[in-house]
Protein backbone atom coordinates (compact mmCIF):
# COMPACT_ATOMS: atom_id res chain seq x y z
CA UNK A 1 -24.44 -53.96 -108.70
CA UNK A 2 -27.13 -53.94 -105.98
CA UNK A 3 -31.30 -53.23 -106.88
CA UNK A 4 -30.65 -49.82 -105.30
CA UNK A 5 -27.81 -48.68 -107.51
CA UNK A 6 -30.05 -50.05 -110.95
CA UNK A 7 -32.28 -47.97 -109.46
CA UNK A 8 -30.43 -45.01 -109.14
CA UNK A 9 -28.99 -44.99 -112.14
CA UNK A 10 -32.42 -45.49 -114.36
CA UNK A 11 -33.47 -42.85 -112.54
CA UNK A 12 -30.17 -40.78 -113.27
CA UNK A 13 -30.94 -41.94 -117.02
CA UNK A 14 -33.85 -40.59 -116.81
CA UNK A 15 -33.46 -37.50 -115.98
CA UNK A 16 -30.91 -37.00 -118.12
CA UNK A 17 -32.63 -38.45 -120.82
CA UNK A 18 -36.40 -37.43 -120.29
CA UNK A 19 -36.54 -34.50 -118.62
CA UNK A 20 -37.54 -31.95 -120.67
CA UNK A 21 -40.05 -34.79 -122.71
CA UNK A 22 -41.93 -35.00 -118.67
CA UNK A 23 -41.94 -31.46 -118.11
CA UNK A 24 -43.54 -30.07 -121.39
CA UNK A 25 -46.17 -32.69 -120.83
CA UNK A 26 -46.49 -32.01 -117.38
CA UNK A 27 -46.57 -27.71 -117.68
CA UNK A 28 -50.24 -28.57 -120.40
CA UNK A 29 -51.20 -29.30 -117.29
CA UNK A 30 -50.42 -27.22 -114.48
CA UNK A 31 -50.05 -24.13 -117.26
CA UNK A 32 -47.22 -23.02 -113.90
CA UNK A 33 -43.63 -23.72 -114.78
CA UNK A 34 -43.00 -23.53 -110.82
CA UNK A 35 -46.02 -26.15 -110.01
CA UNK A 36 -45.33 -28.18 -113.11
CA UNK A 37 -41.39 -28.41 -112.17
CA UNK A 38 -41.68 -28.65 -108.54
CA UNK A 39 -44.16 -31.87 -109.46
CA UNK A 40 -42.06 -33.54 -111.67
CA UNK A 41 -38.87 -33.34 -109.46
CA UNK A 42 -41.44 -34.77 -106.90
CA UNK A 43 -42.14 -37.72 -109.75
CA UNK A 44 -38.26 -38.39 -109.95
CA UNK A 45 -37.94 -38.32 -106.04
CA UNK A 46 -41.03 -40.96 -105.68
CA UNK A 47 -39.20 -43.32 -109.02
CA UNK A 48 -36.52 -43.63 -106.75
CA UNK A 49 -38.22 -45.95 -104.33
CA UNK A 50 -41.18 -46.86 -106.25
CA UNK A 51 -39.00 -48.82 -109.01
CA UNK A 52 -36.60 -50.34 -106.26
CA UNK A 53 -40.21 -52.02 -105.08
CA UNK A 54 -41.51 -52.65 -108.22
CA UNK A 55 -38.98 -52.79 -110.72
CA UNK A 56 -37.70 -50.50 -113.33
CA UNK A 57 -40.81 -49.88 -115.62
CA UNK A 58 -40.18 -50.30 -119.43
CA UNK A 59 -41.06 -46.85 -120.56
CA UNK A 60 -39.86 -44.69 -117.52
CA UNK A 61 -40.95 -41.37 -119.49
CA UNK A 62 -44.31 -42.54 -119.24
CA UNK A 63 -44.27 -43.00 -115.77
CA UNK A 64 -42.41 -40.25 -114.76
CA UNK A 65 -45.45 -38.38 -116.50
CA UNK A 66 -48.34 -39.89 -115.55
CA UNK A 67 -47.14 -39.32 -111.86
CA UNK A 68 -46.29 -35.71 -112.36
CA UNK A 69 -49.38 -34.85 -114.23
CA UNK A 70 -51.34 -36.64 -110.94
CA UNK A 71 -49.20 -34.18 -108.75
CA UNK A 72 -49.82 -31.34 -110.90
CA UNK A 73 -54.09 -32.47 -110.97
CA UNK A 74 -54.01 -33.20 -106.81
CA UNK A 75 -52.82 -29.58 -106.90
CA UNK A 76 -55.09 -27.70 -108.82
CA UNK A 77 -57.89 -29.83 -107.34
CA UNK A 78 -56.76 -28.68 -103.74
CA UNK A 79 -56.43 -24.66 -105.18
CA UNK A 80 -59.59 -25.45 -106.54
CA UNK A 81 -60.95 -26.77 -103.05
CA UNK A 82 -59.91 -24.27 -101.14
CA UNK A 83 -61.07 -21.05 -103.91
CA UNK A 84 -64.70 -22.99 -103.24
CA UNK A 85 -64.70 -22.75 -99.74
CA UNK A 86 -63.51 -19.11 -99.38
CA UNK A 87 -65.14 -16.90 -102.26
CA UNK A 88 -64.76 -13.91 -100.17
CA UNK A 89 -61.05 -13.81 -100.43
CA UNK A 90 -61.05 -14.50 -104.39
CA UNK A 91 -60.90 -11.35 -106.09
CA UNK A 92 -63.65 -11.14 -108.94
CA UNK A 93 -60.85 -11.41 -111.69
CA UNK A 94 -60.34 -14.60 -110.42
CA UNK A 95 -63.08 -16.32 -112.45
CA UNK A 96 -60.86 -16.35 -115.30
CA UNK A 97 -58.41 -18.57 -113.83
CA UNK A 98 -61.42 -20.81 -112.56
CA UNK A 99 -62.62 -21.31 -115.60
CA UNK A 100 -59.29 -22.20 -116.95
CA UNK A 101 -59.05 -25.14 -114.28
CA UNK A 102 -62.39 -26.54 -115.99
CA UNK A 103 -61.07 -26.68 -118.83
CA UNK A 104 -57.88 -28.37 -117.62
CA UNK A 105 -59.54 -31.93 -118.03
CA UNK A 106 -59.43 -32.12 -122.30
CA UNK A 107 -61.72 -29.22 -122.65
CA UNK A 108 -58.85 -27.56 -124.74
CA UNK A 109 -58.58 -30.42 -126.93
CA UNK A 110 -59.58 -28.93 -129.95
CA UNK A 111 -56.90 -26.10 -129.77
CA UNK A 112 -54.13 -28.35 -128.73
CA UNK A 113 -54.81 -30.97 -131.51
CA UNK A 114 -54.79 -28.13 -133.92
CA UNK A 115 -51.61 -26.86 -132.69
CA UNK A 116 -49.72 -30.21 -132.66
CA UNK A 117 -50.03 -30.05 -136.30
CA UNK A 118 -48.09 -26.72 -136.46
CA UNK A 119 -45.35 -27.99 -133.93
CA UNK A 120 -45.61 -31.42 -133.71
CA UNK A 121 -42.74 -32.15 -131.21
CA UNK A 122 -43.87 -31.89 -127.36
CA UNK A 123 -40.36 -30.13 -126.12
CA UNK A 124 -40.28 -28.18 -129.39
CA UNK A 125 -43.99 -26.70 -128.24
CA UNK A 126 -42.84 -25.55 -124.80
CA UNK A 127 -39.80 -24.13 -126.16
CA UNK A 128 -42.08 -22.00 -128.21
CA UNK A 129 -43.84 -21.22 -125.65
CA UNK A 130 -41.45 -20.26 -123.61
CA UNK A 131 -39.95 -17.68 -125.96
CA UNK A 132 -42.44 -15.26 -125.55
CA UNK A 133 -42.10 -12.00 -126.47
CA UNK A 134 -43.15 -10.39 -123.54
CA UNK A 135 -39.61 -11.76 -121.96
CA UNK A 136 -36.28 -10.31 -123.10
CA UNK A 137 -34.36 -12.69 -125.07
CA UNK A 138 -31.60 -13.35 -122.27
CA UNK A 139 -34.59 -14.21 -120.25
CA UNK A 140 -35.72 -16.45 -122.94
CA UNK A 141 -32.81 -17.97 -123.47
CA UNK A 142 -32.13 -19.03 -119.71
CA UNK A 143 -35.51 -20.06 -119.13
CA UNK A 144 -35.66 -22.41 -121.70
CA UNK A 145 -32.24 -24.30 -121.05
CA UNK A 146 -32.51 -24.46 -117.56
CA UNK A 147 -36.42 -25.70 -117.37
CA UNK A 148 -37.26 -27.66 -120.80
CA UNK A 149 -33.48 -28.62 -122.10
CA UNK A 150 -32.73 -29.33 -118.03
CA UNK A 151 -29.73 -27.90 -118.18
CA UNK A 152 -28.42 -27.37 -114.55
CA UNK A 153 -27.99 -23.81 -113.30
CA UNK A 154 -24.31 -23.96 -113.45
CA UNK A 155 -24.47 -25.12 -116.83
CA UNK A 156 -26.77 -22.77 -118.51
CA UNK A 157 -24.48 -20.39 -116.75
CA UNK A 158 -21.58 -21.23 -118.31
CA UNK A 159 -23.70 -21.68 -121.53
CA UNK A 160 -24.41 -17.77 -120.86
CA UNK A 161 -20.94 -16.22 -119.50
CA UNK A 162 -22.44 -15.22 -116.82
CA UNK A 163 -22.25 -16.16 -112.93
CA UNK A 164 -24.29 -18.72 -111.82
CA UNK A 165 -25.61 -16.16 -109.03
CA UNK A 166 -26.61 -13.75 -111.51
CA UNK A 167 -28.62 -16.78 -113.79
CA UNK A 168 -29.92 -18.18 -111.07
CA UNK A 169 -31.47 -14.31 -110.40
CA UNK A 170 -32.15 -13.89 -114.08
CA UNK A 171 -34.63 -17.50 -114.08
CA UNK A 172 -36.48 -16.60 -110.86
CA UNK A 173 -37.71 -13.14 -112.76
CA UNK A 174 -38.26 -14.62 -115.68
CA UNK A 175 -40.77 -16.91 -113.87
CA UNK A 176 -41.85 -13.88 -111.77
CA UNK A 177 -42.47 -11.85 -115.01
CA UNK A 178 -44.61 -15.15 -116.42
CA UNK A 179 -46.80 -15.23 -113.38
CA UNK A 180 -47.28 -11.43 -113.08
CA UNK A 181 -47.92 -10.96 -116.70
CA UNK A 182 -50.27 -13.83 -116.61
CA UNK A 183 -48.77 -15.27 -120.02
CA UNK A 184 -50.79 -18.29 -121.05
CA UNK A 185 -49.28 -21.76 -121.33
CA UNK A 186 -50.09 -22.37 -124.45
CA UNK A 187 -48.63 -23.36 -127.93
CA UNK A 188 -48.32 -20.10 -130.27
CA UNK A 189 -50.65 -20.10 -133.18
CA UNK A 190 -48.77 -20.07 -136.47
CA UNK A 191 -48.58 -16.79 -137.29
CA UNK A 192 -46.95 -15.93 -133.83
CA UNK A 193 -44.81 -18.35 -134.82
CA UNK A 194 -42.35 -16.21 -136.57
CA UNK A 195 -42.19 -13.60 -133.92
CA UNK A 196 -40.34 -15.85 -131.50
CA UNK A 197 -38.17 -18.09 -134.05
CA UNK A 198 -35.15 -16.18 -133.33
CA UNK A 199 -35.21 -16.96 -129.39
CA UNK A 200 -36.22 -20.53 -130.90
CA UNK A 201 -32.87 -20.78 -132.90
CA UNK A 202 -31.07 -19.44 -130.01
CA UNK A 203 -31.86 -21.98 -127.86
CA UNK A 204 -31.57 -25.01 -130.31
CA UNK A 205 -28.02 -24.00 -131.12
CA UNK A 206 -26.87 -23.18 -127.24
CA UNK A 207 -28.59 -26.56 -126.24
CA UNK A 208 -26.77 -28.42 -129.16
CA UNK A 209 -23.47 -26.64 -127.90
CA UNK A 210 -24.09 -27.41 -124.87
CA UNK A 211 -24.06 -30.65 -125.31
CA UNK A 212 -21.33 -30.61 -128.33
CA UNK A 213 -18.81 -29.69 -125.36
CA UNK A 214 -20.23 -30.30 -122.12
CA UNK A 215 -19.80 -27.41 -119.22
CA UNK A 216 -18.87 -30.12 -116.64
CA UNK A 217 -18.86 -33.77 -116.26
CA UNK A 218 -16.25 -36.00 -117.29
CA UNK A 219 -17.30 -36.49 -121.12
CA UNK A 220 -16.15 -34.08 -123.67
CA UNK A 221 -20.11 -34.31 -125.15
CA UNK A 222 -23.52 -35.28 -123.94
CA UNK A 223 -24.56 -36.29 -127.08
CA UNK A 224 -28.68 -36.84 -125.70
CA UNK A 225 -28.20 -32.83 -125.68
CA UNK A 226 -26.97 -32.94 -129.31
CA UNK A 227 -29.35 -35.37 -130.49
CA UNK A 228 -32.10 -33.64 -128.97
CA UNK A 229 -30.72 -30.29 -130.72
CA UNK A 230 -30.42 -32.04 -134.11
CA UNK A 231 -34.23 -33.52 -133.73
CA UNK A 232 -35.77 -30.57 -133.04
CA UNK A 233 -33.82 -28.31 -135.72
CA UNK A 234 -34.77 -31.34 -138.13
CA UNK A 235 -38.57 -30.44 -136.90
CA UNK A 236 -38.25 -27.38 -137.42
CA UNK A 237 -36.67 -27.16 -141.13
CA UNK A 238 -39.94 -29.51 -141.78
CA UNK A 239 -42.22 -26.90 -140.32
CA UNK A 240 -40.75 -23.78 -141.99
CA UNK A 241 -38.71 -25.22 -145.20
CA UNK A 242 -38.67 -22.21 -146.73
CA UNK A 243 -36.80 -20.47 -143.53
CA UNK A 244 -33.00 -19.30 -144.33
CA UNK A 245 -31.87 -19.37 -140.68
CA UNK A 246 -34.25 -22.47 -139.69
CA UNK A 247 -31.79 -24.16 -143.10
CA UNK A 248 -28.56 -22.71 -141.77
CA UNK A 249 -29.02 -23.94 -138.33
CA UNK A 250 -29.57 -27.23 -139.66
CA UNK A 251 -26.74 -27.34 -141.62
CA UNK A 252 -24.23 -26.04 -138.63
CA UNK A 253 -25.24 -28.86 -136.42
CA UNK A 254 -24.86 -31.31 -139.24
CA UNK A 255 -21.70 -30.28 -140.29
CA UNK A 256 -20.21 -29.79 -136.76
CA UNK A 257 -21.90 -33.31 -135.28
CA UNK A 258 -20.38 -35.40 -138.64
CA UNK A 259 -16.59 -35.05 -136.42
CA UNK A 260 -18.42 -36.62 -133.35
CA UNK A 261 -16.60 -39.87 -133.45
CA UNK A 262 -13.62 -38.41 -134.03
CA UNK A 263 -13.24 -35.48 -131.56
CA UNK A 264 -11.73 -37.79 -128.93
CA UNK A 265 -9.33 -41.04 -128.70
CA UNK A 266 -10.37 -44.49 -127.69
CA UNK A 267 -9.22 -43.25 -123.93
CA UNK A 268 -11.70 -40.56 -124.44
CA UNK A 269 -8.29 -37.70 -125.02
CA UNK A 270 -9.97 -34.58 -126.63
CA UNK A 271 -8.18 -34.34 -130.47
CA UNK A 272 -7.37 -31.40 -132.30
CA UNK A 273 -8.68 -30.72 -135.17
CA UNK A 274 -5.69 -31.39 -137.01
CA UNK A 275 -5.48 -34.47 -135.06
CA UNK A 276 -8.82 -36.06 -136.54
CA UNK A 277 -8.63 -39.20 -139.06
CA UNK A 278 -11.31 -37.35 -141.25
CA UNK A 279 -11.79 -40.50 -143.29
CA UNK A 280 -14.27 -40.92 -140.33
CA UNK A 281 -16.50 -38.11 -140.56
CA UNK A 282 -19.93 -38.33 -142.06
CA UNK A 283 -19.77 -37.69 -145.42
CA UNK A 284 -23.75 -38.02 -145.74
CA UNK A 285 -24.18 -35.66 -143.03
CA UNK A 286 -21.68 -33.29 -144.58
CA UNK A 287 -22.99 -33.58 -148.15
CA UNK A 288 -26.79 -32.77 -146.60
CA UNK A 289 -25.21 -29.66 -144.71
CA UNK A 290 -23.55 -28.47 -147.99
CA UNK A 291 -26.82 -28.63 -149.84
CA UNK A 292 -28.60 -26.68 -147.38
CA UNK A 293 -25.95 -24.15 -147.25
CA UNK A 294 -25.52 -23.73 -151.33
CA UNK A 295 -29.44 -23.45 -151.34
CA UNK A 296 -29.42 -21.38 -148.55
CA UNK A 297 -26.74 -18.75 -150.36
CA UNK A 298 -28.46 -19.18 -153.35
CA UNK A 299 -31.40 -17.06 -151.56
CA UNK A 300 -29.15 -14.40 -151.12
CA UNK A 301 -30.03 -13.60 -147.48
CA UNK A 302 -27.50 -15.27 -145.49
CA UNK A 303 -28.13 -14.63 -141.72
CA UNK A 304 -25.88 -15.71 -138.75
CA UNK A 305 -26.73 -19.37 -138.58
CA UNK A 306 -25.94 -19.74 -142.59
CA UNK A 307 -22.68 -18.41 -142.74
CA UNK A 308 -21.50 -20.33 -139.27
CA UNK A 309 -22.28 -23.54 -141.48
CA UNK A 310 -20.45 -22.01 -144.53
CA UNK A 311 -17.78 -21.43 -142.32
CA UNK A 312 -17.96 -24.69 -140.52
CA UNK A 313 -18.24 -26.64 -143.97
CA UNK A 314 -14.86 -24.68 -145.50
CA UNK A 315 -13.10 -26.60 -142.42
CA UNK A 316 -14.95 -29.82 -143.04
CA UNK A 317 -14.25 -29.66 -146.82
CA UNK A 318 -10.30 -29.19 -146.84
CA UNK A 319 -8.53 -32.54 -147.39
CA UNK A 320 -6.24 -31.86 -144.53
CA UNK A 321 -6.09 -29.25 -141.94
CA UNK A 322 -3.17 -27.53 -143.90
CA UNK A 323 -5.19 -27.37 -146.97
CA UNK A 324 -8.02 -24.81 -145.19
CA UNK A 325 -8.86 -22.16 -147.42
CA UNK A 326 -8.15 -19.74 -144.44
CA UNK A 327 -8.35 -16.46 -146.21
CA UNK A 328 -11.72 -17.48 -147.44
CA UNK A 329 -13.00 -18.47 -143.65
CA UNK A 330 -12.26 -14.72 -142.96
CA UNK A 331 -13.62 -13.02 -144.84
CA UNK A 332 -16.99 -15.41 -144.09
CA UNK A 333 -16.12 -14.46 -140.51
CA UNK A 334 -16.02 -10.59 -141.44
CA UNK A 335 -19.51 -11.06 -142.90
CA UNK A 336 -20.62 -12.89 -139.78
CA UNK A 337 -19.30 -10.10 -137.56
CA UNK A 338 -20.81 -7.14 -139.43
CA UNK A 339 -24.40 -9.14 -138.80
CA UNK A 340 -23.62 -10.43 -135.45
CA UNK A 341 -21.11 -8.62 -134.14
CA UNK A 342 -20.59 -11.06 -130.73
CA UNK A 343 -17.24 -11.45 -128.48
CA UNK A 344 -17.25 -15.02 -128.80
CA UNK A 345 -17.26 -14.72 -132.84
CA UNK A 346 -14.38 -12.49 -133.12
CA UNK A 347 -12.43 -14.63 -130.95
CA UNK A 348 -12.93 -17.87 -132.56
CA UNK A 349 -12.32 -15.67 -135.93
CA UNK A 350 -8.19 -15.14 -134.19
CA UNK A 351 -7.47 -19.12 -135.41
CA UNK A 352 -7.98 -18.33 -139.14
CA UNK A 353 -6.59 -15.57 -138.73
CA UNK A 354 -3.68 -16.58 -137.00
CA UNK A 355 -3.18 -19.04 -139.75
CA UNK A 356 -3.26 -16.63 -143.21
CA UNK A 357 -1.61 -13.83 -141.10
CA UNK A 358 0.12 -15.34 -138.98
CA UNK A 359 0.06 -15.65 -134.58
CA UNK A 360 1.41 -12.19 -134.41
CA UNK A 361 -1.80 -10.25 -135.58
CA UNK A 362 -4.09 -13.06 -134.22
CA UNK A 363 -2.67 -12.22 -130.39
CA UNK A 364 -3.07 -8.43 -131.14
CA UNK A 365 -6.84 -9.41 -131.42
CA UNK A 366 -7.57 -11.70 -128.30
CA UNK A 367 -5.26 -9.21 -126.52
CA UNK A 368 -7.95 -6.38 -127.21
CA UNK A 369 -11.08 -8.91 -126.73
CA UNK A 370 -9.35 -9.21 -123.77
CA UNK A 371 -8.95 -5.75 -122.67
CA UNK A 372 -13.18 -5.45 -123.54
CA UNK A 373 -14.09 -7.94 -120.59
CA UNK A 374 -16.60 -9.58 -122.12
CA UNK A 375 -14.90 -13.08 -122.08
CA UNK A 376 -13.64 -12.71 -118.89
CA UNK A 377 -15.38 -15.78 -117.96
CA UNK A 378 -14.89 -17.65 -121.04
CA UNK A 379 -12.35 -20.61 -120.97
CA UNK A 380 -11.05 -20.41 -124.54
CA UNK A 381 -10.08 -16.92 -124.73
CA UNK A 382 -7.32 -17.94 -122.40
CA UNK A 383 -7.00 -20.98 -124.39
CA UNK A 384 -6.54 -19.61 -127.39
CA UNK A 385 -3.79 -16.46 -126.41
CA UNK A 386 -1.82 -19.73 -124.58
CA UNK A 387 -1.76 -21.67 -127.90
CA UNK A 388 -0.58 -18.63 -129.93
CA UNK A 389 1.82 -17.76 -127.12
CA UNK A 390 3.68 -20.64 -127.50
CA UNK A 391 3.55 -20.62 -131.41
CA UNK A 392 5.34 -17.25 -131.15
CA UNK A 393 7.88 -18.99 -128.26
CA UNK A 394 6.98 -17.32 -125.49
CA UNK A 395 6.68 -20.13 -123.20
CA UNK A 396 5.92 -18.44 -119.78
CA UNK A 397 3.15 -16.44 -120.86
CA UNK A 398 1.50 -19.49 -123.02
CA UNK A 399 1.96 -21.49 -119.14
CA UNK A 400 0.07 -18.80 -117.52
CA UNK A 401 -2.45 -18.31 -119.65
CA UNK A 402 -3.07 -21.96 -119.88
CA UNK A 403 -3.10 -21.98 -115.91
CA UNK A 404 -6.08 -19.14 -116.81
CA UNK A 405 -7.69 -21.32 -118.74
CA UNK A 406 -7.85 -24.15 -116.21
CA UNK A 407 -9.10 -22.38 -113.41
CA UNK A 408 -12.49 -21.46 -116.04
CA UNK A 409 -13.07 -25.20 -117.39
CA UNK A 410 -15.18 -27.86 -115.62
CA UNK A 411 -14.80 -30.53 -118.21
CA UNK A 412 -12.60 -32.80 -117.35
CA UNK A 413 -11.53 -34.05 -120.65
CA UNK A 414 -10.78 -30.32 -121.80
CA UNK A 415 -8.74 -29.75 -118.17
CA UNK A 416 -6.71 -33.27 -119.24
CA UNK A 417 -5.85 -31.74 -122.76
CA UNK A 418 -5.07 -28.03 -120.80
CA UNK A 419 -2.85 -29.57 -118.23
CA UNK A 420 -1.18 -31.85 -121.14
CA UNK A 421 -0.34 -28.72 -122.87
CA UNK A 422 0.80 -27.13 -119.57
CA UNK A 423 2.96 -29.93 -118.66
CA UNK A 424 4.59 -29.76 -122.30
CA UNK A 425 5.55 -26.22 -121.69
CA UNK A 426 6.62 -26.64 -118.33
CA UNK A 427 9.20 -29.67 -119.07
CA UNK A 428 10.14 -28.54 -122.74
CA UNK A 429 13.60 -26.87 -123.22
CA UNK A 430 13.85 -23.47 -123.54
């Protein structure tokens, strides 16, 4: 492997790994999402040669933010620069933001030590701060994948069910609405705190399931996105203990991560869930999930992050896939959908379903989610209606709607396991 393609891939590391770490450092500065992300993709850019001359530094995070913050300083200096030399064109509202410059040098130490003790984790602060009410929650949402998680466009997208036209639309107003509304980069006192946990959660559990199942790529996960997701719920629960949904969100990332080693083969072939040696999972992880989610029902206010853990810890808990307690996972999902009443929950609700009441009345429901629209971009709806096609022997329509399926997924391990299935159909007897 040549010095170039070490390079490359360090960087690629990077990025992947470090991105949202260089950013939320790098935004305290610039207090601009646009200046603080165009400078660190300008850090990344100059890593690419500077390490190939030097050598691959042995904290690349650092470096990647000491150079962006220098970026993001040359170009408030030069704003700074050129507001001196032309005061007539600087509107007297201005002085606010020149004062805020002067301060840019540690002048708001004070606040930001006293704010590191209320969210102590650098990526967890900008997501905060990006969740601000003034933005609607899609807005939020979007923002926050695309910019601190570094999710690509495509991905966040997908993440979404939307186009990546209309995300890519939906990020360049949120930034407009940020700039217009001149909403400070700053980290949220603690009592705003509670005002933007929900778009907090939100974001936390689409980056985790993100990376749980990975848009594209050929992985089934990205488990930096998971781990990431799983620190910063882990920060959170420590910051507000006492917080149902912070405790339920917890627990459904615990509970769904403990399968991670066993969600795919040693050739990296996606499993079932009836498929998986659960000898393997982690029982530790499993046993803290369950006794967040029995302290978290004990409360009596069980939101939409508590009873997804319930639900996910019935599956967990069941000594083989057989064994479920499926009635008992519907009716949790019933009490899901009457609080959250989403698309994407009462289609994943279909498989228990399917299995205390059989395919028949499970296909009369995906039919009708189908008829809404909603999931019209969503790969498993498809999925799903193919794999309780062919349970109820009707092979041609399971084929086609696995073909349906294929055309919406960009993971490659998921399109191996789709055209497996596929293939089965196609050469089976009928």
């Amino acid at each position: 492997m040549t010095a170039a393609t070490d390079t490359g891939q360090a960087v690629a590391d990077a990025h992947r790994r470090e991105w949202a770490f260089v950013l939320a450092a790098t935004v305290r500065v610039a207090r601009d999402l646009d200046l603080a992300e165009e400078c660190v993709q300008e850090a990344y850019a100059a890593a690419l040669s500077a390490w190939e001359r030097g050598g691959i530094p042995h904290n690349p995070a650092a470096w990647l933010t000491t150079a962006a913050k220098r970026r993001a300083m040359d170009a408030i200096c030069r704003e700074r620069t050129f507001r001196s030399k032309l005061p007539l064109l600087v509107e007297p509202e201005e002085a606010v933001d020149e004062l805020a410059l002067e301060e840019l040098g540690g002048q708001k130490e004070e606040q930001v030590v006293d704010s590191e003790g209320v969210v102590p984790d650098e990526r967890l602060r900008l997501i905060f701060t990006c969740c601000h009410p003034a933005l609607a929650q899609e807005a939020q949402l979007a923002l926050t994948l695309r910019l601190v998680c570094g999710l690509p466009t495509p991905d966040v997208a997908r993440a979404l069910l939307v186009s990546e036209q209309t995300m890519a639309a939906r990020i360049t107003r949120a930034k407009k609405k940020i700039s217009a509304a001149r909403i400070p980069y700053r980290v949220p006192r603690p009592a705003e705190l509670p005002d933007r946990l929900t778009a907090v959660l939100g974001v936390i559990h689409l980056l985790f399931t993100t990376g749980h199942t990975a848009p594209s790529g050929p992985a089934l996960m990205r488990t930096d996105l998971t781990d990431r997701a799983l620190h910063m719920a882990r920060t959170l629960h420590d910051l507000m203990p006492d917080e149902p949904e912070v405790r339920g969100l917890l627990a459904l990332l615990l509970v769904t991560d403990a399968r991670r080693v066993t969600r795919t083969d040693a050739d990296g072939r996606l499993l079932r869930l009836e498929e998986q040696d659960r000898s393997l999972w982690d029982r530790a992880a499993l046993a803290e999930a369950h006794e967040l989610i029995v302290a978290g029902l004990r409360g009596g206010r069980a939101g939409r992050y508590l009873l997804q853990a319930a639900i996910a810890s019935l599956y967990a808990e069941a000594p083989t896939y057989e064994e479920t307690d499926w009635p008992q996972i519907v009716a949790l999902y019933d009490r899901l959908l009457s609080l959250w009443p989403s698309p994407v929950v009462a289609l994943n609700r279909t498989v228990p379903v399917s299995m205390a009441h059989g395919p028949a009345v499970a296909l009369a429901h995906v039919e009708a989610l189908e008829q809404n629209g909603r999931l019209s971009r969503y790969q498993y709806l498809p999925a799903i209606k193919a794999d309780l096609l062919q349970r109820l022997d009707r092979t041609d329509e399971a084929a086609a709607a696995y073909r349906q399926a294929l055309e919406l997924t960009g993971n490659e391990a998921e399109r191996a396991f789709l055209t497996a299935c596929l293939t089965r159909h196609q050469t089976s007897p009928t």
